[in-house]
PDB file of N, CA and C in Angstrom:
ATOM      1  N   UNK A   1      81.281 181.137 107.388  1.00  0.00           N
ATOM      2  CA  UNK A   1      81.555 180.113 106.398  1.00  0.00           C
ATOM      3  C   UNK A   1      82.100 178.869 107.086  1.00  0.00           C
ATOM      4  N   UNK A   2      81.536 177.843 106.261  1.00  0.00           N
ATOM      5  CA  UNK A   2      82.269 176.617 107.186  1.00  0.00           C
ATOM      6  C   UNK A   2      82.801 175.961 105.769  1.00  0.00           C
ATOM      7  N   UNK A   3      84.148 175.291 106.321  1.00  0.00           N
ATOM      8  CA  UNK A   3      85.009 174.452 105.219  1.00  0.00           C
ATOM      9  C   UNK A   3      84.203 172.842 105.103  1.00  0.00           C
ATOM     10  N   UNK A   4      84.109 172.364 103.447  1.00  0.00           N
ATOM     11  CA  UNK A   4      83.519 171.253 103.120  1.00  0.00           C
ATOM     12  C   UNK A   4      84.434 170.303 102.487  1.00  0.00           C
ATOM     13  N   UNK A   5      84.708 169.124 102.231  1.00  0.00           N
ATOM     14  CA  UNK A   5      85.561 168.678 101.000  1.00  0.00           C
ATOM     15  C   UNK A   5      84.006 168.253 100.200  1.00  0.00           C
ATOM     16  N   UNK A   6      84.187 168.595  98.920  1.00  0.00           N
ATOM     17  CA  UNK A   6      83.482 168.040  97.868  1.00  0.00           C
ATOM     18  C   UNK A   6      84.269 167.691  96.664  1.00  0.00           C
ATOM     19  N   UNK A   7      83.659 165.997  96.459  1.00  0.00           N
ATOM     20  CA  UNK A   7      84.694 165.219  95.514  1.00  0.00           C
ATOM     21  C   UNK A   7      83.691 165.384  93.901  1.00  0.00           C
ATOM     22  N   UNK A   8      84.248 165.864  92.820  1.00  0.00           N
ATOM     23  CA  UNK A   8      83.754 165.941  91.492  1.00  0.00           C
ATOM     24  C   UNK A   8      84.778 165.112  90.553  1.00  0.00           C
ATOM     25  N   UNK A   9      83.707 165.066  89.225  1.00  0.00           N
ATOM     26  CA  UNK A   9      84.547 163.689  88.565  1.00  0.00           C
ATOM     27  C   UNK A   9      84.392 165.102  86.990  1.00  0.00           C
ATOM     28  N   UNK A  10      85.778 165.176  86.461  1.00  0.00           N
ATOM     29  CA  UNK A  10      86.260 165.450  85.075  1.00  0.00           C
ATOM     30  C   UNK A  10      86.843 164.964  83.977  1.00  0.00           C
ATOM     31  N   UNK A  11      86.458 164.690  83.200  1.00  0.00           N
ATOM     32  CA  UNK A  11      87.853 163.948  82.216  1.00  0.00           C
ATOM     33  C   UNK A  11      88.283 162.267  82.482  1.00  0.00           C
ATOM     34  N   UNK A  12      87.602 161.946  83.394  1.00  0.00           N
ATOM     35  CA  UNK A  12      87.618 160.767  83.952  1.00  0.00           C
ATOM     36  C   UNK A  12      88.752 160.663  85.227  1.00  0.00           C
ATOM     37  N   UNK A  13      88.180 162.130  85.938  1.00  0.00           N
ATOM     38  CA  UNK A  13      89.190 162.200  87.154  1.00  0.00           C
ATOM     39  C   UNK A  13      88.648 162.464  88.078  1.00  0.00           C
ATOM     40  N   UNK A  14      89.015 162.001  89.607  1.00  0.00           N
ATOM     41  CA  UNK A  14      88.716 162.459  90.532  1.00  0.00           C
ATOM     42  C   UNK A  14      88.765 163.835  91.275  1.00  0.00           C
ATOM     43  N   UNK A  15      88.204 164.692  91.217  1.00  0.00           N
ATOM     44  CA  UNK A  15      88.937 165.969  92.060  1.00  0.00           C
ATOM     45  C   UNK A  15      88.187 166.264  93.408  1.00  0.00           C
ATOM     46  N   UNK A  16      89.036 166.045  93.963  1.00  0.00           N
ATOM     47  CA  UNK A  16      88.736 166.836  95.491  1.00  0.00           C
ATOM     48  C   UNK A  16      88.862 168.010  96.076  1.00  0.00           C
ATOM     49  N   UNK A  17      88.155 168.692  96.701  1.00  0.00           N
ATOM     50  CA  UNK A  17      87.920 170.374  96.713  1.00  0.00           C
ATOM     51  C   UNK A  17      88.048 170.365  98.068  1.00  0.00           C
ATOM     52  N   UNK A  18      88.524 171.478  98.561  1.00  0.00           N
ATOM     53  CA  UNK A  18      88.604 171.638 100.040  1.00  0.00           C
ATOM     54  C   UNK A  18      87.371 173.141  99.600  1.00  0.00           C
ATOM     55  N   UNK A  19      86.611 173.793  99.810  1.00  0.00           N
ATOM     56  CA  UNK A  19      85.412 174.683  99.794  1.00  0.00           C
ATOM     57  C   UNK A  19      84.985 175.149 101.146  1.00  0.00           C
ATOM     58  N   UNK A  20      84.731 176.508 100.782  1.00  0.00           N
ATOM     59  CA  UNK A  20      83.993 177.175 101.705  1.00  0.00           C
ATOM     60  C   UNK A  20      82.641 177.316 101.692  1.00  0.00           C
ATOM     61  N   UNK A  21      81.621 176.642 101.992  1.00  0.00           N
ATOM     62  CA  UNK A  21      79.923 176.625 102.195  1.00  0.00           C
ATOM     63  C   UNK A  21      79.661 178.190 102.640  1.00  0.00           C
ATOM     64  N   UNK A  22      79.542 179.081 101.729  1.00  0.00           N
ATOM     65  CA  UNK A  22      78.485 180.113 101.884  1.00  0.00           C
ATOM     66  C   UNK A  22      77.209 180.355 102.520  1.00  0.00           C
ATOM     67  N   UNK A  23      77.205 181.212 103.024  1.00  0.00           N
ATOM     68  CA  UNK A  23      75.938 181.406 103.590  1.00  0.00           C
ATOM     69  C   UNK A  23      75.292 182.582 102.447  1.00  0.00           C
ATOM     70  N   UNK A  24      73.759 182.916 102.843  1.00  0.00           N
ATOM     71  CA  UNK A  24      73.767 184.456 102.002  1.00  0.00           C
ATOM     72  C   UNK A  24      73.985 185.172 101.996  1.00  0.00           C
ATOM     73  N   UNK A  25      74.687 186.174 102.425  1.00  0.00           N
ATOM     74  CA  UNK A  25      75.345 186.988 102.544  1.00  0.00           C
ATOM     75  C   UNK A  25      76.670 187.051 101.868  1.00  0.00           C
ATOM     76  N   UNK A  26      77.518 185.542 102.074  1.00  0.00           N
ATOM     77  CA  UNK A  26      78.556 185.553 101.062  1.00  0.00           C
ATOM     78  C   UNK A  26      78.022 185.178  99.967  1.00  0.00           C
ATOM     79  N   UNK A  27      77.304 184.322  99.467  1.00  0.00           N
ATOM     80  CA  UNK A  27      76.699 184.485  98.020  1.00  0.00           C
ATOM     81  C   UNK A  27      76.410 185.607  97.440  1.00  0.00           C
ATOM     82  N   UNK A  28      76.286 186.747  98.128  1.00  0.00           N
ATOM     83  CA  UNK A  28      76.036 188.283  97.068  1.00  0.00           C
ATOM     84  C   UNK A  28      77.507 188.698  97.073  1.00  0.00           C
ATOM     85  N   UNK A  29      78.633 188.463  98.144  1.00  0.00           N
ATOM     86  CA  UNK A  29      79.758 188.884  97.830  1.00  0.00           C
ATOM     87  C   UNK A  29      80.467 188.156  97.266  1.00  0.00           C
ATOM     88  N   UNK A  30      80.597 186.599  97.205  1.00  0.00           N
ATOM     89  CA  UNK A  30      81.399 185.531  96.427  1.00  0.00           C
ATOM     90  C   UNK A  30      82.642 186.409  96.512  1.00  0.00           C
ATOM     91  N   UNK A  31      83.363 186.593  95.462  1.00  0.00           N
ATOM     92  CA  UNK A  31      85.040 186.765  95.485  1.00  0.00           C
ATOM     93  C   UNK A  31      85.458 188.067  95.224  1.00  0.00           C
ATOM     94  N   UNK A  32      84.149 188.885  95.284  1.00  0.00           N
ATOM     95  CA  UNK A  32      84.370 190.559  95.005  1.00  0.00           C
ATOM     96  C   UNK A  32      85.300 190.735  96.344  1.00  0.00           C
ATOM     97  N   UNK A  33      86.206 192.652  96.139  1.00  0.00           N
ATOM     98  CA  UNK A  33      87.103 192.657  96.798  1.00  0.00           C
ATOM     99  C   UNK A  33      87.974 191.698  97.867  1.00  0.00           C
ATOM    100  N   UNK A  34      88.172 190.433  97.045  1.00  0.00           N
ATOM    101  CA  UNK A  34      88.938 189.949  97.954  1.00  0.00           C
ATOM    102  C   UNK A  34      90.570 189.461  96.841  1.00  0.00           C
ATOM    103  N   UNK A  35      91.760 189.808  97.622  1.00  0.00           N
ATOM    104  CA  UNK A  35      92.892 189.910  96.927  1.00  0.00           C
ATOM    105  C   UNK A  35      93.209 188.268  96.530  1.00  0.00           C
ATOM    106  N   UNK A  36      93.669 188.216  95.182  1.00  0.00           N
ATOM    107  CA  UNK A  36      93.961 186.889  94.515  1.00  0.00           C
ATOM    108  C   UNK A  36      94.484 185.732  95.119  1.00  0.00           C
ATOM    109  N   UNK A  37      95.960 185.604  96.066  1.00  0.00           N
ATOM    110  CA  UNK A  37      95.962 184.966  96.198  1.00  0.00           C
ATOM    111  C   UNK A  37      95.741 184.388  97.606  1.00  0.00           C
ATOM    112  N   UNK A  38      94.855 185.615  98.142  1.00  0.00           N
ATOM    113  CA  UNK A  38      93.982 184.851  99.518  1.00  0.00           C
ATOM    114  C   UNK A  38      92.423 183.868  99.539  1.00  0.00           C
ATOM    115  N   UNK A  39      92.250 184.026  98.339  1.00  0.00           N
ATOM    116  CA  UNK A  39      90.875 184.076  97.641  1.00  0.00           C
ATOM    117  C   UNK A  39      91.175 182.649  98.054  1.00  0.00           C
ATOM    118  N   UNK A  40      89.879 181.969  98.081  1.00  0.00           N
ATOM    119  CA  UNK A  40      89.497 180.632  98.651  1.00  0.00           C
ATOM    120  C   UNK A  40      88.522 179.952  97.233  1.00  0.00           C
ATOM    121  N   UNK A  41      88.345 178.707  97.385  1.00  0.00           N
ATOM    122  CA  UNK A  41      87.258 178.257  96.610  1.00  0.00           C
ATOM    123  C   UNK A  41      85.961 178.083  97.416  1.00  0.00           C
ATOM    124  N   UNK A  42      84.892 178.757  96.870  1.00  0.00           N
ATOM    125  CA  UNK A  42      83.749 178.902  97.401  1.00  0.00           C
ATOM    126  C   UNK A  42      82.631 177.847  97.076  1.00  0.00           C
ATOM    127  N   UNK A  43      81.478 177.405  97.574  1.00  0.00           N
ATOM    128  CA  UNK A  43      80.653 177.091  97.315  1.00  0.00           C
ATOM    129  C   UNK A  43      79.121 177.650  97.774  1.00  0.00           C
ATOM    130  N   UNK A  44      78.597 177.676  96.266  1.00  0.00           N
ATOM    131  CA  UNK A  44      77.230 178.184  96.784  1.00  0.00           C
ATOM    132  C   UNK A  44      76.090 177.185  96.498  1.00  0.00           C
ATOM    133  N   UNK A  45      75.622 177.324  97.589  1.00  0.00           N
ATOM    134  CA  UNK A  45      73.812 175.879  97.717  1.00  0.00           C
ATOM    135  C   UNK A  45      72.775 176.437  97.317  1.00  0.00           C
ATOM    136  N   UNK A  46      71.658 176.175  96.548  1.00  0.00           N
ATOM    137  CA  UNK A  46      70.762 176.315  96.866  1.00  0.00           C
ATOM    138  C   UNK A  46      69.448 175.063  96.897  1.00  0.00           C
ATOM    139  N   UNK A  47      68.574 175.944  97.126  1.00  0.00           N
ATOM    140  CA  UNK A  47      67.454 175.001  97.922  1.00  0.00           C
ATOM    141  C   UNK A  47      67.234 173.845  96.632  1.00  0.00           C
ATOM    142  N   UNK A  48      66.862 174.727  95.323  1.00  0.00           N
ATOM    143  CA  UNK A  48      66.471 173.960  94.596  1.00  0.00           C
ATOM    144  C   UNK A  48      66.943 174.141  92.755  1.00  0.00           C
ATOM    145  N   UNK A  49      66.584 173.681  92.240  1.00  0.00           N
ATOM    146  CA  UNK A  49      67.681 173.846  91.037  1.00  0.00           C
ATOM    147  C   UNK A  49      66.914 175.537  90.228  1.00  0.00           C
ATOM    148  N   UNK A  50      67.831 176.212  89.924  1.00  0.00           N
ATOM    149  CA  UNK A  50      67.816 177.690  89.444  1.00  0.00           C
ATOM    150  C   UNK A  50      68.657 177.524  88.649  1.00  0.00           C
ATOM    151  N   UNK A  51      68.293 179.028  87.717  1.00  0.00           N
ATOM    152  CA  UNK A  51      68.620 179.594  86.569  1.00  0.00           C
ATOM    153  C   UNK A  51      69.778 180.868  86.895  1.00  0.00           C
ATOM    154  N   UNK A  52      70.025 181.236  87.949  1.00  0.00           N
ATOM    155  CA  UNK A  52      70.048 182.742  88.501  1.00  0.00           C
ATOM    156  C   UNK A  52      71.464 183.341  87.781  1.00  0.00           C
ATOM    157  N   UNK A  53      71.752 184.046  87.509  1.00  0.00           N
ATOM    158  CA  UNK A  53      73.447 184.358  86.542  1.00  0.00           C
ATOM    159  C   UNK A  53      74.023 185.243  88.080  1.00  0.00           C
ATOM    160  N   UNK A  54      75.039 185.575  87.296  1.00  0.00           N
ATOM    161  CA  UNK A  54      76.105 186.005  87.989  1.00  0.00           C
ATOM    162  C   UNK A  54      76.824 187.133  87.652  1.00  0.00           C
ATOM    163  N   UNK A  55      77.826 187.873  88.387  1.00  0.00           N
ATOM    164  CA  UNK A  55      78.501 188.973  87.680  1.00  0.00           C
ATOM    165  C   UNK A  55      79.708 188.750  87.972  1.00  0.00           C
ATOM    166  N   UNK A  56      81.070 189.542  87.825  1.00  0.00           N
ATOM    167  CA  UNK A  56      82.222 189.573  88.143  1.00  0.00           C
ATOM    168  C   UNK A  56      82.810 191.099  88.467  1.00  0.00           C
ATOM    169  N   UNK A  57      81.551 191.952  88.607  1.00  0.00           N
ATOM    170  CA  UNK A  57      82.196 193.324  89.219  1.00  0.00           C
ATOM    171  C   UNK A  57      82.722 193.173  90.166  1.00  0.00           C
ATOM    172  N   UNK A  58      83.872 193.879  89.809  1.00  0.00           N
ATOM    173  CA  UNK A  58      84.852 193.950  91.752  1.00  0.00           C
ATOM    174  C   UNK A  58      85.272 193.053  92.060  1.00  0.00           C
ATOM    175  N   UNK A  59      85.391 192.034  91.160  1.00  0.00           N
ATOM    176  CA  UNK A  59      86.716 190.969  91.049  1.00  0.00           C
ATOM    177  C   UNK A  59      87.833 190.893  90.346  1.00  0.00           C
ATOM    178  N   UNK A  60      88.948 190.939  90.797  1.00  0.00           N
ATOM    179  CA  UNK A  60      90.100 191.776  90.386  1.00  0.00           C
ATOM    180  C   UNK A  60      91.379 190.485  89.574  1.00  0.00           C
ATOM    181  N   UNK A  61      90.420 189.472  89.568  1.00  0.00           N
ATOM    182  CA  UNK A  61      91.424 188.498  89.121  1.00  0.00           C
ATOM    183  C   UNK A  61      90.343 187.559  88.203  1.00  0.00           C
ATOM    184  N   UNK A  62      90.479 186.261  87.432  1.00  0.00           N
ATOM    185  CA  UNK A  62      90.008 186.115  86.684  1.00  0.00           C
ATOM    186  C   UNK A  62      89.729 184.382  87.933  1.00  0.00           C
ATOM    187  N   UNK A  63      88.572 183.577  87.371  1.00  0.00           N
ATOM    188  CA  UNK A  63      88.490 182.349  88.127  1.00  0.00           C
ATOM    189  C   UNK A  63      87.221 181.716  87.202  1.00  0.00           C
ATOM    190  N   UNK A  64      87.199 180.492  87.055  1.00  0.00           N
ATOM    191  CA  UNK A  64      86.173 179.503  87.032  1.00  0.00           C
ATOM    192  C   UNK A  64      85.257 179.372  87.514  1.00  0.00           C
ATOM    193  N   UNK A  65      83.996 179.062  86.998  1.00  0.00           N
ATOM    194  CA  UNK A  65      82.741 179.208  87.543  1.00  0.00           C
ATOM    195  C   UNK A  65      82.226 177.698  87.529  1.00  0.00           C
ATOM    196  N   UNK A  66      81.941 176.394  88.390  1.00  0.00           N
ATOM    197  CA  UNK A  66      81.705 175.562  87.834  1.00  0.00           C
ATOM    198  C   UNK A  66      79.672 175.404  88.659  1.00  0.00           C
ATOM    199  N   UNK A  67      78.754 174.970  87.509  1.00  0.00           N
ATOM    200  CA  UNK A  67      77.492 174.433  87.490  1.00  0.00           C
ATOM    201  C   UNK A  67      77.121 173.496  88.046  1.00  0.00           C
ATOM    202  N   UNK A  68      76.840 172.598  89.076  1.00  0.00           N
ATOM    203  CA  UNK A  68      76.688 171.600  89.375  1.00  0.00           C
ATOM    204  C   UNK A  68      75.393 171.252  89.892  1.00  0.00           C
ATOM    205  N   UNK A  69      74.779 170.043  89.632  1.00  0.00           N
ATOM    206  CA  UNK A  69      73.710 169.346  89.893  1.00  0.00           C
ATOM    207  C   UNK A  69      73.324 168.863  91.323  1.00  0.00           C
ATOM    208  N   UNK A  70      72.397 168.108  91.872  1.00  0.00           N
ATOM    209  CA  UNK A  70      72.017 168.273  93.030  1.00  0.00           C
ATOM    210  C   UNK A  70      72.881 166.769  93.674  1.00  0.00           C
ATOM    211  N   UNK A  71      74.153 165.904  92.183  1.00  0.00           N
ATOM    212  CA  UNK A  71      74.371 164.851  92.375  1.00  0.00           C
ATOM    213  C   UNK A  71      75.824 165.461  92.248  1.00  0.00           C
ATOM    214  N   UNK A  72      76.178 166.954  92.579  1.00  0.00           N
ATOM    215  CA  UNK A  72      77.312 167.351  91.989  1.00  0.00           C
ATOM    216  C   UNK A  72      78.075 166.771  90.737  1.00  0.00           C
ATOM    217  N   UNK A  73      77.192 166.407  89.855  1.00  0.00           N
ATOM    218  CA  UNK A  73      77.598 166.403  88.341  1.00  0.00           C
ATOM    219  C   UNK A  73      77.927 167.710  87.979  1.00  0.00           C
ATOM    220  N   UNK A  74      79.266 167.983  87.268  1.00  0.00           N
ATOM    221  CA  UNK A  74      79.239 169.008  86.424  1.00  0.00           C
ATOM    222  C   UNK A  74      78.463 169.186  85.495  1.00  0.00           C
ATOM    223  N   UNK A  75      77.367 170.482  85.166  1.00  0.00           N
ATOM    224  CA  UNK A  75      76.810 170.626  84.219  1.00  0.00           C
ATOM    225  C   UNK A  75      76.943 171.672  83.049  1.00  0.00           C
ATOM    226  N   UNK A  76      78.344 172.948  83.532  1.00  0.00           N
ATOM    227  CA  UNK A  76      78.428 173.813  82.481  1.00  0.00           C
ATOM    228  C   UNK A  76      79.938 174.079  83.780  1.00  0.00           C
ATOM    229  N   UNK A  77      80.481 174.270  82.806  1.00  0.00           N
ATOM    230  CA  UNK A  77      81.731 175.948  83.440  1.00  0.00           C
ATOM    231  C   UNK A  77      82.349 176.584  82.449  1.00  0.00           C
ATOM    232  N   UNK A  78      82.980 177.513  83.280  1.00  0.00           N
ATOM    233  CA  UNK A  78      83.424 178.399  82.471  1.00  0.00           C
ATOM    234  C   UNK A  78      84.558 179.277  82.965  1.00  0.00           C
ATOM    235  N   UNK A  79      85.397 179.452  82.207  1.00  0.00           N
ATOM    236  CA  UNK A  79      86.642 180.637  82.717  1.00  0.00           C
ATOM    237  C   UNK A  79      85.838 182.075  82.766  1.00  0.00           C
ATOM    238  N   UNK A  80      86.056 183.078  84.007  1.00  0.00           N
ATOM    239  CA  UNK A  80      85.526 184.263  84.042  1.00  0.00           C
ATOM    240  C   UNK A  80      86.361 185.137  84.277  1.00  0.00           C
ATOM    241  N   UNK A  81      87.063 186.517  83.406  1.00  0.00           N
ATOM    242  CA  UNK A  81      87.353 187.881  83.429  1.00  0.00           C
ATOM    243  C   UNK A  81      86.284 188.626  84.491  1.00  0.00           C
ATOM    244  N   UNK A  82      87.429 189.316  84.815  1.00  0.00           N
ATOM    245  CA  UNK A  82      86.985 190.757  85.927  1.00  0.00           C
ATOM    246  C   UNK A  82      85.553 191.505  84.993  1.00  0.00           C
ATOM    247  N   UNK A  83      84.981 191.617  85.885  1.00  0.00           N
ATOM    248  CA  UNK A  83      83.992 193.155  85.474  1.00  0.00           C
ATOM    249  C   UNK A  83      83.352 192.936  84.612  1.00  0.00           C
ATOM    250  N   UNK A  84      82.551 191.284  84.448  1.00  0.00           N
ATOM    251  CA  UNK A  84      81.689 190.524  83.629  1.00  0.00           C
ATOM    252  C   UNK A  84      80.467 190.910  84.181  1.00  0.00           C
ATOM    253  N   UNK A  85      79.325 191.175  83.257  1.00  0.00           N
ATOM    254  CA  UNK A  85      78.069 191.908  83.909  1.00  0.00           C
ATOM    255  C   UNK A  85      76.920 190.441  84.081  1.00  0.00           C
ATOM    256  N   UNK A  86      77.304 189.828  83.084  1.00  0.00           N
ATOM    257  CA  UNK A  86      76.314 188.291  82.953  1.00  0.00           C
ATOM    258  C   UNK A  86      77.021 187.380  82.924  1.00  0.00           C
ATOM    259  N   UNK A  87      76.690 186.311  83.944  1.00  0.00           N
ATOM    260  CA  UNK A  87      77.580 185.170  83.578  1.00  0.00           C
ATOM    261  C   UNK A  87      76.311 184.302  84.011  1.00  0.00           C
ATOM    262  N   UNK A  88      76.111 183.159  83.229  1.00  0.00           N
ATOM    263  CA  UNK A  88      75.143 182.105  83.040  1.00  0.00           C
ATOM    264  C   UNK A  88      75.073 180.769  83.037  1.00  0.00           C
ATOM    265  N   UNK A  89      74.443 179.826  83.015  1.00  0.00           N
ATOM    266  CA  UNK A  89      74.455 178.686  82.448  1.00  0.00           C
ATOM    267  C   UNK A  89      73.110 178.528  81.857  1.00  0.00           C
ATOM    268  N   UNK A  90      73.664 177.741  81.042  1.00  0.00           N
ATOM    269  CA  UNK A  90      72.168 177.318  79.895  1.00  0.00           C
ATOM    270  C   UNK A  90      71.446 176.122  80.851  1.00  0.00           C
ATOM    271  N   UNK A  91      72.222 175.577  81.699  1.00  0.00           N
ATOM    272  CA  UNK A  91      71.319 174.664  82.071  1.00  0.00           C
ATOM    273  C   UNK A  91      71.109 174.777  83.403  1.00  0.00           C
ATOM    274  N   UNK A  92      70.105 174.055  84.163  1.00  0.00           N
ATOM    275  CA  UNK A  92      69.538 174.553  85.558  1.00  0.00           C
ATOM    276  C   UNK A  92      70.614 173.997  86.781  1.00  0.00           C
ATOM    277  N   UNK A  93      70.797 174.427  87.442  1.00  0.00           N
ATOM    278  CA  UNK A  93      71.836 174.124  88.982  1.00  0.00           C
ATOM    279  C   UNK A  93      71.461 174.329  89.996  1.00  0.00           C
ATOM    280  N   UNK A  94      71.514 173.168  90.982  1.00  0.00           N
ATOM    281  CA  UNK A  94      71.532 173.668  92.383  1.00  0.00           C
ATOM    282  C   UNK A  94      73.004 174.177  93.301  1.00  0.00           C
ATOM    283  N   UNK A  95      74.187 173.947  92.896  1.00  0.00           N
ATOM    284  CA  UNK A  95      75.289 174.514  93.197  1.00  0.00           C
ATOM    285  C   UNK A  95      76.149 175.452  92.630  1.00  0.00           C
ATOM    286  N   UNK A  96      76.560 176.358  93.241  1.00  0.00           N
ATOM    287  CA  UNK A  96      78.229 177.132  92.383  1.00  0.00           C
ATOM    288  C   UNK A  96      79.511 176.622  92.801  1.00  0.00           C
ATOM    289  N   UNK A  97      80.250 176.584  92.205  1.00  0.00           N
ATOM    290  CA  UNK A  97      81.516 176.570  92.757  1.00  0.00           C
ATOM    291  C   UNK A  97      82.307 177.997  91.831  1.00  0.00           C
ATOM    292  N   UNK A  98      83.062 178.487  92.565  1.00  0.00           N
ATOM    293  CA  UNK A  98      83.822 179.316  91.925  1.00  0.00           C
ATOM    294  C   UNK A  98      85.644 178.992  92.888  1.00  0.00           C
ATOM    295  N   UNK A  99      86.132 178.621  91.641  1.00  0.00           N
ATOM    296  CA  UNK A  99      87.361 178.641  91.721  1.00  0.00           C
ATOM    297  C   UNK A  99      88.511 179.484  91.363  1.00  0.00           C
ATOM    298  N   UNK A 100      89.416 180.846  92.461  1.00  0.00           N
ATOM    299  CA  UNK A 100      90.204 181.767  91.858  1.00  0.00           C
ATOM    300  C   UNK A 100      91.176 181.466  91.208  1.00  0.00           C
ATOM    301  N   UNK A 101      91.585 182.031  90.103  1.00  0.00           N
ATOM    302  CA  UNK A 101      92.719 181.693  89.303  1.00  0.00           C
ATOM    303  C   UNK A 101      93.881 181.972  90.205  1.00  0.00           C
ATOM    304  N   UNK A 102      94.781 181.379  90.935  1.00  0.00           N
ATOM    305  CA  UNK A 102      96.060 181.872  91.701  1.00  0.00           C
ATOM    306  C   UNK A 102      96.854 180.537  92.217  1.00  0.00           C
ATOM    307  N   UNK A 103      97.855 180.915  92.249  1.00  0.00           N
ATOM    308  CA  UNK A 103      98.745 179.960  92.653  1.00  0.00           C
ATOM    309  C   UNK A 103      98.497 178.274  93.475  1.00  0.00           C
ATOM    310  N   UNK A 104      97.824 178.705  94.457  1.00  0.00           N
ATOM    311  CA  UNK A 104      97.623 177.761  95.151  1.00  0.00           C
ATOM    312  C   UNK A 104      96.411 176.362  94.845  1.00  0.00           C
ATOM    313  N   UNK A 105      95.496 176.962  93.699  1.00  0.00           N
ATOM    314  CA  UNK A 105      94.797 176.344  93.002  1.00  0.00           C
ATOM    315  C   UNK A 105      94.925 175.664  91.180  1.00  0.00           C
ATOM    316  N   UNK A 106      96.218 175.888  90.912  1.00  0.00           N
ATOM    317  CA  UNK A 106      96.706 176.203  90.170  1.00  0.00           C
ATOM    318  C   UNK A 106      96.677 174.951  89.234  1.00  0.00           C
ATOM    319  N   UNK A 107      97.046 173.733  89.850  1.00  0.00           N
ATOM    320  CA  UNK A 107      96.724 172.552  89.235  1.00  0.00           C
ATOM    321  C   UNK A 107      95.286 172.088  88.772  1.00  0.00           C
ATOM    322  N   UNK A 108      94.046 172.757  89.519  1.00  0.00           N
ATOM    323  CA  UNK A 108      93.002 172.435  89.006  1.00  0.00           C
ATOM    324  C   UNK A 108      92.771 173.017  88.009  1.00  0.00           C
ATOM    325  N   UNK A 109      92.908 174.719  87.843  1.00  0.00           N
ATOM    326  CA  UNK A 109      93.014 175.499  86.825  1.00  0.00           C
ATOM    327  C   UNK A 109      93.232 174.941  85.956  1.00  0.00           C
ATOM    328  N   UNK A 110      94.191 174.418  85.648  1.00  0.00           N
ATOM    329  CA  UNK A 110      95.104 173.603  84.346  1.00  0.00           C
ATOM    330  C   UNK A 110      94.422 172.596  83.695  1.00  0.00           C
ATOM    331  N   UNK A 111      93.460 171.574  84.987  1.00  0.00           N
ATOM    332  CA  UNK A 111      92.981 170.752  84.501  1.00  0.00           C
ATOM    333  C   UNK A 111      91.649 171.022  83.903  1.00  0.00           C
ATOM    334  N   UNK A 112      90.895 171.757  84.159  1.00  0.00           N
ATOM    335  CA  UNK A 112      89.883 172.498  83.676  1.00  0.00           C
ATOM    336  C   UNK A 112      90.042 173.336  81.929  1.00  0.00           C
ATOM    337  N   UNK A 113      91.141 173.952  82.174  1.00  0.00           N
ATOM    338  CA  UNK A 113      91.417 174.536  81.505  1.00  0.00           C
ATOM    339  C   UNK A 113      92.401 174.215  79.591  1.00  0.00           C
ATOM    340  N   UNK A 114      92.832 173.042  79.945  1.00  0.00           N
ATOM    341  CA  UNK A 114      93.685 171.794  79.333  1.00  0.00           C
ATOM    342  C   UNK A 114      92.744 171.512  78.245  1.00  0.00           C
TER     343      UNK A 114
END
C-alpha cells in the first residue's frame, strides 16, 4: 500500500484525507480483521466506472463507505454495521473510500454524519 492525500468537497467543505491506495489484494480484504483503532482510511481505484457492492463480514467495527467519481465527486455514502452482506451504490464509481469509525478519524465521522 502506498499513502495518498486526496482532497474532497462536502457541505461546502474542504476535506483532506491522508489514504492508503490499495492494491488487489487489499481490495478483497479492505478493513476485514483488522482491529478499530489501527484501521486506516483506505482507498480503492478502479480502471473504470463500476457497479460492484461490497460486504462487511469480518469487520468488527462500524465505518463509512464513500462513492466517488473519476473527478472525486462524492456520489453516494453511507454509514456501514459489521457483518453487512450487500452494500451498494445506486450510482456508478470509479473509487472507494472507506473510512473506520474510531478515534483518530473521528472529526470526519461527525462531519459526514451531522
Amino acid at each position: 500500500m502506498k499513502n495518498k492525500e486526496i482532497c474532497l468537497e462536502y457541505k461546502n467543505k474542504e476535506i483532506k484525507l491522508n489514504v492508503k491506495v490499495c492494491n488487489l489484494f487489499e481490495k478483497f480484504k479492505g478493513l476485514m480483521f483488522v482491529k478499530k483503532e489501527k484501521a486506516k482510511i483506505l482507498l480503492f481505484n478502479f480502471k473504470k466506472n463500476t457497479k460492484i457492492s461490497l460486504h462487511s463480514y469480518f469487520v468488527f467495527f462500524p465505518f463509512i463507505v464513500l462513492w466517488l467519481d473519476d473527478k472525486n465527486k462524492i456520489v453516494d455514502f453511507r454509514l456501514i454495521n459489521s457483518f453487512k452482506f450487500f452494500i451498494s451504490s445506486k450510482k456508478s464509481f470509479s473509487k472507494i473510500i472507506e473510512i473506520p469509525c474510531n478515534n483518530k478519524y473521528g472529526k470526519i465521522i461527525k462531519l459526514f454524519l451531522s
